[in-house]
C-alpha atoms as a PDB file:
ATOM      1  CA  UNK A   1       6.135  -9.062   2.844  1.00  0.00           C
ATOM      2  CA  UNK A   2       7.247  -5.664   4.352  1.00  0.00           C
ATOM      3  CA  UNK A   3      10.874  -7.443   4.942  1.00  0.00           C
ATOM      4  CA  UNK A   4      10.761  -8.672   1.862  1.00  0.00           C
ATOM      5  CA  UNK A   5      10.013  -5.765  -0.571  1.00  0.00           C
ATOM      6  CA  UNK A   6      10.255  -1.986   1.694  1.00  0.00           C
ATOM      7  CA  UNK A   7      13.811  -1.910  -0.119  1.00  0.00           C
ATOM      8  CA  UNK A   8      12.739  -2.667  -3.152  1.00  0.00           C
ATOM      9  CA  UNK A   9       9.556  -0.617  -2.722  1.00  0.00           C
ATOM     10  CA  UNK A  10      11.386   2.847  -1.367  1.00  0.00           C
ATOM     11  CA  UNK A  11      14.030   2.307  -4.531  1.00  0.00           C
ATOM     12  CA  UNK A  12      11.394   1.904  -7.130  1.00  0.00           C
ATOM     13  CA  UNK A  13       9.200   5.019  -5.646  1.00  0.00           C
ATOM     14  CA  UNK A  14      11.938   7.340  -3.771  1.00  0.00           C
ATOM     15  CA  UNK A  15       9.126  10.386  -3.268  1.00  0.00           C
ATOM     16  CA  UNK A  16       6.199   8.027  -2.278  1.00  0.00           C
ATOM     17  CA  UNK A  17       5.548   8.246   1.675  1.00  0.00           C
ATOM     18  CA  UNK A  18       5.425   4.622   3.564  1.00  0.00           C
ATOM     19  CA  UNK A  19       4.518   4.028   7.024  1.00  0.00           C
ATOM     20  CA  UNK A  20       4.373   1.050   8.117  1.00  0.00           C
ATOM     21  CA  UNK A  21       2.881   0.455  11.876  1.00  0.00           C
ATOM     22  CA  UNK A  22       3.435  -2.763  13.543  1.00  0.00           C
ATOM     23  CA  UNK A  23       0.870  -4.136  16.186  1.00  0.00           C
ATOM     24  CA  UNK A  24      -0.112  -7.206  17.216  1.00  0.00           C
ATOM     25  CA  UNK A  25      -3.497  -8.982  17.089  1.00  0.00           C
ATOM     26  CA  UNK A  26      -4.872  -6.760  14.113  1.00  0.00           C
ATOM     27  CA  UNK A  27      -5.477  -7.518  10.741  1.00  0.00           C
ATOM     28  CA  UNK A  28      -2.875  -6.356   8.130  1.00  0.00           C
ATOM     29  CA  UNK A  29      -4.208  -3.484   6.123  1.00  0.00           C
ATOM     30  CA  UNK A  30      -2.645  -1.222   3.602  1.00  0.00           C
ATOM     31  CA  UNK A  31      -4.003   2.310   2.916  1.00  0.00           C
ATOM     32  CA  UNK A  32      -3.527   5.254   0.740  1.00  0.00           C
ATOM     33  CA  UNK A  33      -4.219   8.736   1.300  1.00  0.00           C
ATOM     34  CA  UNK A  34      -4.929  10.809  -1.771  1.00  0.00           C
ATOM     35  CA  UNK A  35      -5.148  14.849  -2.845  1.00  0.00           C
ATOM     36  CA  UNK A  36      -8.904  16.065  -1.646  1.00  0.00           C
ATOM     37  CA  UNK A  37      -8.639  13.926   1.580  1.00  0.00           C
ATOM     38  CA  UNK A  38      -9.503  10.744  -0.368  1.00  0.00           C
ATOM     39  CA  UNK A  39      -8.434   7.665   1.178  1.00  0.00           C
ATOM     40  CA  UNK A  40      -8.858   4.100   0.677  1.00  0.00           C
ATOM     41  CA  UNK A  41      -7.583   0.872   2.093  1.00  0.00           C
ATOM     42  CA  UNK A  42      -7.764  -3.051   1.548  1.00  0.00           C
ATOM     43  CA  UNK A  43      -7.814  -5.599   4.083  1.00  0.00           C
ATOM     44  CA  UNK A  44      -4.511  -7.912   3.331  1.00  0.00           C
ATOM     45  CA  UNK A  45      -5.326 -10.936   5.790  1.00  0.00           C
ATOM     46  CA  UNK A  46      -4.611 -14.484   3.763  1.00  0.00           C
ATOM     47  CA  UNK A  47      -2.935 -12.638   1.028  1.00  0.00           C
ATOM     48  CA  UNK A  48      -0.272 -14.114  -1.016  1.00  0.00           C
ATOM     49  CA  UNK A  49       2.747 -11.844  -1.540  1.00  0.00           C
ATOM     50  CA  UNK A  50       1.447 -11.616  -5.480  1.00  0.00           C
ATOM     51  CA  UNK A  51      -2.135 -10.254  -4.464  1.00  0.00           C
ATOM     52  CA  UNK A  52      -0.682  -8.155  -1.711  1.00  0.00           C
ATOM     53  CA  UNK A  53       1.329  -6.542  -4.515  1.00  0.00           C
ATOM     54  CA  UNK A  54      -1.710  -6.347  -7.126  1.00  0.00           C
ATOM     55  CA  UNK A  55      -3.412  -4.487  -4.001  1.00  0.00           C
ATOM     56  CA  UNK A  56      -0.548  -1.981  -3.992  1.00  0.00           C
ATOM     57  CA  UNK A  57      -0.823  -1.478  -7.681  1.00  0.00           C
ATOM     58  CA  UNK A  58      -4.485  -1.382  -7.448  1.00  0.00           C
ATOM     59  CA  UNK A  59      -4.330   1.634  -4.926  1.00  0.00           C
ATOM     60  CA  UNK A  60      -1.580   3.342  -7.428  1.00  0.00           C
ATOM     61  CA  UNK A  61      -3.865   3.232  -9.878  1.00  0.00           C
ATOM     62  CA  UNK A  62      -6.759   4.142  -8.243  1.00  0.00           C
ATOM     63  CA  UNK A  63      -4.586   7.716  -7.275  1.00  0.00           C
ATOM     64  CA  UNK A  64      -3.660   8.032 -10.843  1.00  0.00           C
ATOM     65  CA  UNK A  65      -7.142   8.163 -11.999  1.00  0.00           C
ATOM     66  CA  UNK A  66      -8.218  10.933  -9.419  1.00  0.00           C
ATOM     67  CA  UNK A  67      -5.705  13.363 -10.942  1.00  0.00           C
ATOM     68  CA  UNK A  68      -6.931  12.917 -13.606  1.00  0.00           C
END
């Protein structure tokens, strides 16, 4: 996924921070870290490449509605 999309990912969102961490023997994850210290993640283990981007949008969303 990561090979797939950072490109597209960094070109669509040039001022949105990604770190990506590779390790081995742990389950993929993606997490967000929000104004106020507010974080959240979801587990991406078994994920097709369409849910692992509904996740992403998910988390977007999920920051948009804090600001406001």
């Amino acid at each position: 996924f990561v090979k797939q999309n950072y490109k597209d990912l960094k070109t669509l969102n040039p001022k949105f921070p990604i770190l990506i961490r590779e390790c081995r023997g742990i389950d993929p994850q993606i997490w967000a870290r929000y104004d106020m210290g507010v974080e959240r993640g979801i587990r991406l283990e078994g994920l097709t490449e369409p849910q692992i981007l509904k996740a992403l949008e998910d988390l977007v969303k999920a920051g948009a509605s804090l600001k406001a």
